[in-house]
Protein backbone atom coordinates (compact mmCIF):
# COMPACT_ATOMS: atom_id res chain seq x y z
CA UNK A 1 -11.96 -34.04 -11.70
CA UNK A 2 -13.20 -30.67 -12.03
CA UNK A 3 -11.01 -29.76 -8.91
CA UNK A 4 -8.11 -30.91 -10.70
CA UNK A 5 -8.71 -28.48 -13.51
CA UNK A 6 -9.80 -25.57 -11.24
CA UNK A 7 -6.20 -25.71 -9.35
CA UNK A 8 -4.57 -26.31 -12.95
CA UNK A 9 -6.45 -22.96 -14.19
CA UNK A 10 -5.05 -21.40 -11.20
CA UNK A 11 -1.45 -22.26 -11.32
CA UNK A 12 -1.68 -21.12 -15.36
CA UNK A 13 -3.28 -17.92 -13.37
CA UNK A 14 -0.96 -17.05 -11.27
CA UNK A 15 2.14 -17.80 -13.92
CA UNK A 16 0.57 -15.35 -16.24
CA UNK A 17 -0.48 -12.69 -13.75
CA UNK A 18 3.44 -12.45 -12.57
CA UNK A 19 4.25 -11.64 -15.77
CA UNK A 20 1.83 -8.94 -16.52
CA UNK A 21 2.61 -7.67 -13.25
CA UNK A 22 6.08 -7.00 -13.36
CA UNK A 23 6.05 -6.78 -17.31
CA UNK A 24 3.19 -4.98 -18.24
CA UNK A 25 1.78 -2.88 -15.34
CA UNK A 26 4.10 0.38 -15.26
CA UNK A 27 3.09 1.98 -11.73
CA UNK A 28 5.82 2.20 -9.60
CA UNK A 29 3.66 2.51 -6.87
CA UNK A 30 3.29 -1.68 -7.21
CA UNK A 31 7.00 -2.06 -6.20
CA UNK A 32 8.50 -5.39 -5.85
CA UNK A 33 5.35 -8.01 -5.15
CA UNK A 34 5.00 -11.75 -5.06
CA UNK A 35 1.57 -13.29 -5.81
CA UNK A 36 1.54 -16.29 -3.06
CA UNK A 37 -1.41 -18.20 -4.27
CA UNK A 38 -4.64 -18.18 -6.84
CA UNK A 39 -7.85 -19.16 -5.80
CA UNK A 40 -10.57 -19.85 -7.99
CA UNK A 41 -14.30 -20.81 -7.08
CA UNK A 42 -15.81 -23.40 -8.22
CA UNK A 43 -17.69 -21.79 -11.47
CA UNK A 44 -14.64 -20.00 -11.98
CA UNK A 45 -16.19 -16.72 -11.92
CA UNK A 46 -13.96 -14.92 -9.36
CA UNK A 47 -10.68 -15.31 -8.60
CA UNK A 48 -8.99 -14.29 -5.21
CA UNK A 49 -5.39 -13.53 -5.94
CA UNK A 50 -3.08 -12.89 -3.05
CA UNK A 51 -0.25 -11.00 -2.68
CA UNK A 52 2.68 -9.43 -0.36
CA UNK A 53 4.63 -6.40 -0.32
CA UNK A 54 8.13 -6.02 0.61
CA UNK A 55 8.31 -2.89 2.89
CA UNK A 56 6.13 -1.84 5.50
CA UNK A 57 2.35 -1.02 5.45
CA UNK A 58 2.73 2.45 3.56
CA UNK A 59 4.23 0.43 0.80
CA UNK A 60 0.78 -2.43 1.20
CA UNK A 61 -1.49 -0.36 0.88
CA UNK A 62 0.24 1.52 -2.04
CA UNK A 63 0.79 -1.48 -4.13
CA UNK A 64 -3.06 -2.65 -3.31
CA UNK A 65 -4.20 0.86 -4.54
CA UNK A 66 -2.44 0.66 -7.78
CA UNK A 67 -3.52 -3.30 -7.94
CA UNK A 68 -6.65 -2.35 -7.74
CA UNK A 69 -6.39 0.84 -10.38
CA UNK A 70 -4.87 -1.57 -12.97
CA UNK A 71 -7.59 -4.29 -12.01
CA UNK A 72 -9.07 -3.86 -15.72
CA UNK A 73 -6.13 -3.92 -17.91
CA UNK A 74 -4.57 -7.13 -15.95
CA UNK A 75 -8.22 -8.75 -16.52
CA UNK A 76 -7.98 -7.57 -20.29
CA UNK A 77 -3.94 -8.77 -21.07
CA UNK A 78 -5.20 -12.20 -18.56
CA UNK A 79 -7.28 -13.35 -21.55
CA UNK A 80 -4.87 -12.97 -24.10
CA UNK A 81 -2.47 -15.28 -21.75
CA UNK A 82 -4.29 -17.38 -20.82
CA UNK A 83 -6.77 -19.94 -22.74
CA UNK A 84 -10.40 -20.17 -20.79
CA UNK A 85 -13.83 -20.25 -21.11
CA UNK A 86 -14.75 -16.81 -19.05
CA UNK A 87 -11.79 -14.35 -17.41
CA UNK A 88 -12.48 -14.24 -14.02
CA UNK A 89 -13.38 -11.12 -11.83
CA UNK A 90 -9.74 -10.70 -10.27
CA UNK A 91 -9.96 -9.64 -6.22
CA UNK A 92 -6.80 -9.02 -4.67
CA UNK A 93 -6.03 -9.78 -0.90
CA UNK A 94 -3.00 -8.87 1.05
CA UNK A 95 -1.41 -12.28 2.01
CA UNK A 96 -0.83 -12.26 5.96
CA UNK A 97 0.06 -15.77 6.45
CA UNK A 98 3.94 -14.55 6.38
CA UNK A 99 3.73 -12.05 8.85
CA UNK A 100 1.04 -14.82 11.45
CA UNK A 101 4.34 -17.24 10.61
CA UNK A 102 6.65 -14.94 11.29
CA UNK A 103 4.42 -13.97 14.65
CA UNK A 104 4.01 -17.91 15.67
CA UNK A 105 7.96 -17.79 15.52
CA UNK A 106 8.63 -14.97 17.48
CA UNK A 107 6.31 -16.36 20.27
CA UNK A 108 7.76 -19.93 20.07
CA UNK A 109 11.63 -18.17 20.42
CA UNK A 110 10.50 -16.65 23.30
CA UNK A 111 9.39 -19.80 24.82
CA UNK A 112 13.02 -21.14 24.75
């Protein structure tokens, strides 16, 4: 049950966290980003949030620099969005499953 309500919390998460993001955070440097997926641990203390880029590694490491700068005020407008016990300590992570897909791909092309 409580898993059910952890991934729940999470989906609200990550709906509310794209808007602040592209609403609410005003650094350029942030550029276009999707947030791929939410995950929450059990006590719901900390929440991983994952993200890509569009652009190259310049523009990653950018956008996780001003992520991380703005790491506070997203926590602070998160808990007027969403409805929750405790906001949770927000840890962004570059999501590289895209590019190890994109890899797998190329490989499996070159098989052919």
């Amino acid at each position: 049950m409580a898993n059910v309500k952890t991934q729940r919390l999470a989906g609200s998460i990550q709906k509310a966290l794209t808007q602040i993001i592209s609403r609410e955070v005003k650094d350029p440097s942030v550029g276009l980003m999707t947030i791929t997926a939410v995950e929450l641990t059990g006590d719901q203390s900390v929440a991983t949030i994952f993200v890509t880029f569009m652009g190259g590694e310049k523009d990653e490491a950018a956008g996780m620099e001003a992520l991380n700068r703005a790491k506070t005020f997203i926590r602070r407008e998160l808990a007027h969005s969403v409805k929750m016990r405790a906001v949770p300590t927000l840890v962004f992570k570059i999501d590289t499953s895209f590019k190890y897909g994109t890899h797998i791909e190329q490989i499996l092309q070159n098989l052919k």
